[in-house]
C-alpha atoms as a PDB file:
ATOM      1  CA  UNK A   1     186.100 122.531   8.101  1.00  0.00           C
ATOM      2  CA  UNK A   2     185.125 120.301   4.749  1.00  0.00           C
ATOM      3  CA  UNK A   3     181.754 119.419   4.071  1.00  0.00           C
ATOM      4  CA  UNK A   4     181.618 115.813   3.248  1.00  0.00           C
ATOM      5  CA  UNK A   5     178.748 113.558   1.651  1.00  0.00           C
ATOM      6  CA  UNK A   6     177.574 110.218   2.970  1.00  0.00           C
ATOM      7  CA  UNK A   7     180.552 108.484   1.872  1.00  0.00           C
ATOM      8  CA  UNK A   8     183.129 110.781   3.433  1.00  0.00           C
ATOM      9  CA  UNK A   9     184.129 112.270   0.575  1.00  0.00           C
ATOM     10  CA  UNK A  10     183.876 116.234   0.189  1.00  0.00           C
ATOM     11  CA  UNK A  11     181.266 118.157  -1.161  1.00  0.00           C
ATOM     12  CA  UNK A  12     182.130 119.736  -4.527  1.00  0.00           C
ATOM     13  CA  UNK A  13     180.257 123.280  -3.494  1.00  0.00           C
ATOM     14  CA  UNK A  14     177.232 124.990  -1.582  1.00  0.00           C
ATOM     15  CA  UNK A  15     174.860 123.584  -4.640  1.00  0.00           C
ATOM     16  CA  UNK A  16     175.861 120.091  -3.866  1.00  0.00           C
ATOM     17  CA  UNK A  17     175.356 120.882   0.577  1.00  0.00           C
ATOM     18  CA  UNK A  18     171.896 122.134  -1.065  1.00  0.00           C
ATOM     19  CA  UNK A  19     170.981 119.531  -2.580  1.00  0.00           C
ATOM     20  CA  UNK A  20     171.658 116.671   0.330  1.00  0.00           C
ATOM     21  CA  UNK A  21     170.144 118.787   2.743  1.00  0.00           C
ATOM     22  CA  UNK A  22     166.620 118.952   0.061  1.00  0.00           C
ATOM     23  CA  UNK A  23     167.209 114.732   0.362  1.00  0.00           C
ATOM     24  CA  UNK A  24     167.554 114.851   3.955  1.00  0.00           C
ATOM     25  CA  UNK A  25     164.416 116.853   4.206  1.00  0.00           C
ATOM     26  CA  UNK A  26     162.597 114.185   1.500  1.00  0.00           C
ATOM     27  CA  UNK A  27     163.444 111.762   4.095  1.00  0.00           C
ATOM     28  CA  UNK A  28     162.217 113.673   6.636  1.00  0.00           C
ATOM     29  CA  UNK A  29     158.975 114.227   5.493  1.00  0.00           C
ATOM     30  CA  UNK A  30     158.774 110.532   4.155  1.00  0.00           C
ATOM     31  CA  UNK A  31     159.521 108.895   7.826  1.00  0.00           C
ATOM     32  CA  UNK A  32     156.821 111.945   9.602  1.00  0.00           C
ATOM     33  CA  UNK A  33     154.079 110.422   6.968  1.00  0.00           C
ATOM     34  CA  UNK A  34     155.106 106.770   7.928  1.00  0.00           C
ATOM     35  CA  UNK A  35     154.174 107.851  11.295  1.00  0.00           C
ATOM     36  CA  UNK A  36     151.031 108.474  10.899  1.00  0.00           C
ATOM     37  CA  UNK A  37     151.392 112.498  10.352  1.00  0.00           C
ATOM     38  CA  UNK A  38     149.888 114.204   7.543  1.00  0.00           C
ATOM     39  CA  UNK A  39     150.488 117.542   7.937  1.00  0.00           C
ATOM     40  CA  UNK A  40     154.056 118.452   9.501  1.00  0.00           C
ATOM     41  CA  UNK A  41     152.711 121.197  12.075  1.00  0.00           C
ATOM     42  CA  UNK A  42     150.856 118.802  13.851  1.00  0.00           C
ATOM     43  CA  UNK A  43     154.053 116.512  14.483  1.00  0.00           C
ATOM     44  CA  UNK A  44     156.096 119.138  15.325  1.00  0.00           C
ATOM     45  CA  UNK A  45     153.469 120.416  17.829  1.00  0.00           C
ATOM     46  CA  UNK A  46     153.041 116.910  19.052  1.00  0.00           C
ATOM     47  CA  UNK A  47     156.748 116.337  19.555  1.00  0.00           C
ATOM     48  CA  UNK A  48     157.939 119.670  20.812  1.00  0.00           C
ATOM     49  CA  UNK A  49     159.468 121.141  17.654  1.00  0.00           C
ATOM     50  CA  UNK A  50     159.086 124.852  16.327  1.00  0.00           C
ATOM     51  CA  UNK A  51     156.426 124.372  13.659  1.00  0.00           C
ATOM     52  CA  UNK A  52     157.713 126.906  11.349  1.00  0.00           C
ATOM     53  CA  UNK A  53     161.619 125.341  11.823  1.00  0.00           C
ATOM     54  CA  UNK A  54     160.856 121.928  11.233  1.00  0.00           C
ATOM     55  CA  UNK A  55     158.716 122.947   8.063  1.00  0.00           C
ATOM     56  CA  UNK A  56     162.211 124.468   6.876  1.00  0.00           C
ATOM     57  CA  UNK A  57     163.748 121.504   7.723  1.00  0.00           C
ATOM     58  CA  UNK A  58     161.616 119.432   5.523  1.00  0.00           C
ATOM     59  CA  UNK A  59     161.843 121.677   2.753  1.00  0.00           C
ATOM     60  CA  UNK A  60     166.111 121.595   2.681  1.00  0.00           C
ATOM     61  CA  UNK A  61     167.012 123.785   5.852  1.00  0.00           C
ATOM     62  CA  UNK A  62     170.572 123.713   7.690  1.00  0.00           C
ATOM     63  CA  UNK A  63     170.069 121.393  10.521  1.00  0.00           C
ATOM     64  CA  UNK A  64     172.207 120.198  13.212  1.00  0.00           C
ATOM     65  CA  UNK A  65     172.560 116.889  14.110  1.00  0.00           C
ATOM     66  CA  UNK A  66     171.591 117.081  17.737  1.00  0.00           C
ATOM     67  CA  UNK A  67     168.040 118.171  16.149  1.00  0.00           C
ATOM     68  CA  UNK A  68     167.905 115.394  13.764  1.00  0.00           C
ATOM     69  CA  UNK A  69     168.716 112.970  16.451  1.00  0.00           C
ATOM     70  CA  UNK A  70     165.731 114.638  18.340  1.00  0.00           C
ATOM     71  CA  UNK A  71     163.869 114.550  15.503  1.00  0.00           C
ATOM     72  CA  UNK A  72     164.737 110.622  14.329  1.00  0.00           C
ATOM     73  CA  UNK A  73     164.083 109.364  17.819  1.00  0.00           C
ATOM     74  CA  UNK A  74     160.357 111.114  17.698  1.00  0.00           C
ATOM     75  CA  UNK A  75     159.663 109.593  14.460  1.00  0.00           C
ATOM     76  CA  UNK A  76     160.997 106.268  16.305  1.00  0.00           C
ATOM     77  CA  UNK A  77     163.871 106.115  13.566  1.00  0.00           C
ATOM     78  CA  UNK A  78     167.343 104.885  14.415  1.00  0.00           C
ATOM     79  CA  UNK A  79     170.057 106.241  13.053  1.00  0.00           C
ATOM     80  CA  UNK A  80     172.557 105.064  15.456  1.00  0.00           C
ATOM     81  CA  UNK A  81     172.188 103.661  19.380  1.00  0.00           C
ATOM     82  CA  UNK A  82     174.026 106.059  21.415  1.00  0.00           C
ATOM     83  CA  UNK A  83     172.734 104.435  24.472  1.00  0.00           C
ATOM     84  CA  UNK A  84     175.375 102.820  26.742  1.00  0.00           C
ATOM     85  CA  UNK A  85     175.060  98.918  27.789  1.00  0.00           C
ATOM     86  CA  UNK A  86     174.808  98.744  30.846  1.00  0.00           C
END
Protein backbone atom coordinates (compact mmCIF):
# COMPACT_ATOMS: atom_id res chain seq x y z
CA UNK A 1 0.00 0.00 0.00
CA UNK A 2 1.43 3.78 -0.91
CA UNK A 3 1.68 6.28 1.59
CA UNK A 4 0.21 9.42 0.29
CA UNK A 5 0.34 13.17 1.61
CA UNK A 6 -2.62 15.48 2.00
CA UNK A 7 -2.97 15.99 -1.57
CA UNK A 8 -3.03 12.35 -2.63
CA UNK A 9 0.07 12.26 -3.94
CA UNK A 10 2.75 9.65 -2.56
CA UNK A 11 5.16 10.08 -0.04
CA UNK A 12 8.73 10.24 -1.36
CA UNK A 13 10.14 7.95 1.78
CA UNK A 14 9.83 7.07 5.64
CA UNK A 15 11.61 10.72 6.33
CA UNK A 16 8.85 12.45 4.55
CA UNK A 17 5.79 9.84 6.67
CA UNK A 18 8.09 11.30 9.64
CA UNK A 19 7.82 14.39 9.13
CA UNK A 20 3.74 14.72 8.52
CA UNK A 21 3.17 12.61 11.32
CA UNK A 22 5.66 15.43 13.67
CA UNK A 23 2.87 18.12 11.87
CA UNK A 24 0.04 16.06 12.74
CA UNK A 25 1.24 15.86 16.27
CA UNK A 26 1.95 20.01 16.17
CA UNK A 27 -1.63 20.10 15.45
CA UNK A 28 -2.44 17.95 17.97
CA UNK A 29 -0.98 19.57 20.68
CA UNK A 30 -2.08 23.06 19.24
CA UNK A 31 -6.05 22.07 19.20
CA UNK A 32 -5.47 20.13 23.16
CA UNK A 33 -4.08 23.82 24.28
CA UNK A 34 -7.09 25.56 22.48
CA UNK A 35 -9.08 23.47 24.73
CA UNK A 36 -8.18 24.62 27.61
CA UNK A 37 -5.37 21.77 28.42
CA UNK A 38 -2.01 22.61 29.42
CA UNK A 39 -0.38 19.69 30.09
CA UNK A 40 -1.34 16.63 27.70
CA UNK A 41 -1.68 13.90 30.60
CA UNK A 42 -4.40 15.59 32.04
CA UNK A 43 -6.48 15.53 28.65
CA UNK A 44 -5.74 12.25 27.94
CA UNK A 45 -6.81 11.22 31.49
CA UNK A 46 -9.84 13.37 31.13
CA UNK A 47 -10.84 11.88 27.79
CA UNK A 48 -9.95 8.25 28.21
CA UNK A 49 -6.65 8.09 26.32
CA UNK A 50 -3.35 6.20 27.44
CA UNK A 51 -1.32 9.10 28.82
CA UNK A 52 1.95 7.83 27.76
CA UNK A 53 0.37 6.99 23.92
CA UNK A 54 -1.13 10.15 23.31
CA UNK A 55 2.16 11.96 24.54
CA UNK A 56 3.78 9.88 21.54
CA UNK A 57 1.23 10.95 19.48
CA UNK A 58 1.91 14.54 20.01
CA UNK A 59 5.45 14.19 19.66
CA UNK A 60 5.16 12.38 15.81
CA UNK A 61 3.86 8.76 16.72
CA UNK A 62 2.10 6.28 14.10
CA UNK A 63 -1.51 6.78 14.69
CA UNK A 64 -4.53 5.34 13.25
CA UNK A 65 -7.23 7.16 12.15
CA UNK A 66 -9.96 5.61 14.22
CA UNK A 67 -7.80 7.20 17.24
CA UNK A 68 -7.52 10.52 15.71
CA UNK A 69 -11.17 10.58 15.05
CA UNK A 70 -11.49 9.73 18.85
CA UNK A 71 -9.14 12.06 19.58
CA UNK A 72 -10.59 15.17 17.17
CA UNK A 73 -14.09 14.61 18.45
CA UNK A 74 -12.70 15.05 22.30
CA UNK A 75 -10.96 18.13 21.40
CA UNK A 76 -14.51 19.04 19.72
CA UNK A 77 -12.60 19.26 16.24
CA UNK A 78 -14.25 18.18 13.01
CA UNK A 79 -12.54 16.66 10.60
CA UNK A 80 -15.34 15.19 8.75
CA UNK A 81 -19.29 14.40 9.87
CA UNK A 82 -19.62 10.77 9.65
CA UNK A 83 -22.95 11.00 11.24
CA UNK A 84 -25.91 9.85 9.09
CA UNK A 85 -29.05 12.34 8.44
CA UNK A 86 -31.58 11.03 9.57
Amino acid sequence: MTNENNNGVPLKNENEEAICLKKIGERLKYFRKKAGYNNYEYFAYDHNISRPQYGKYEAGANIQLNTLLKILKAMNVAFLNCESNK
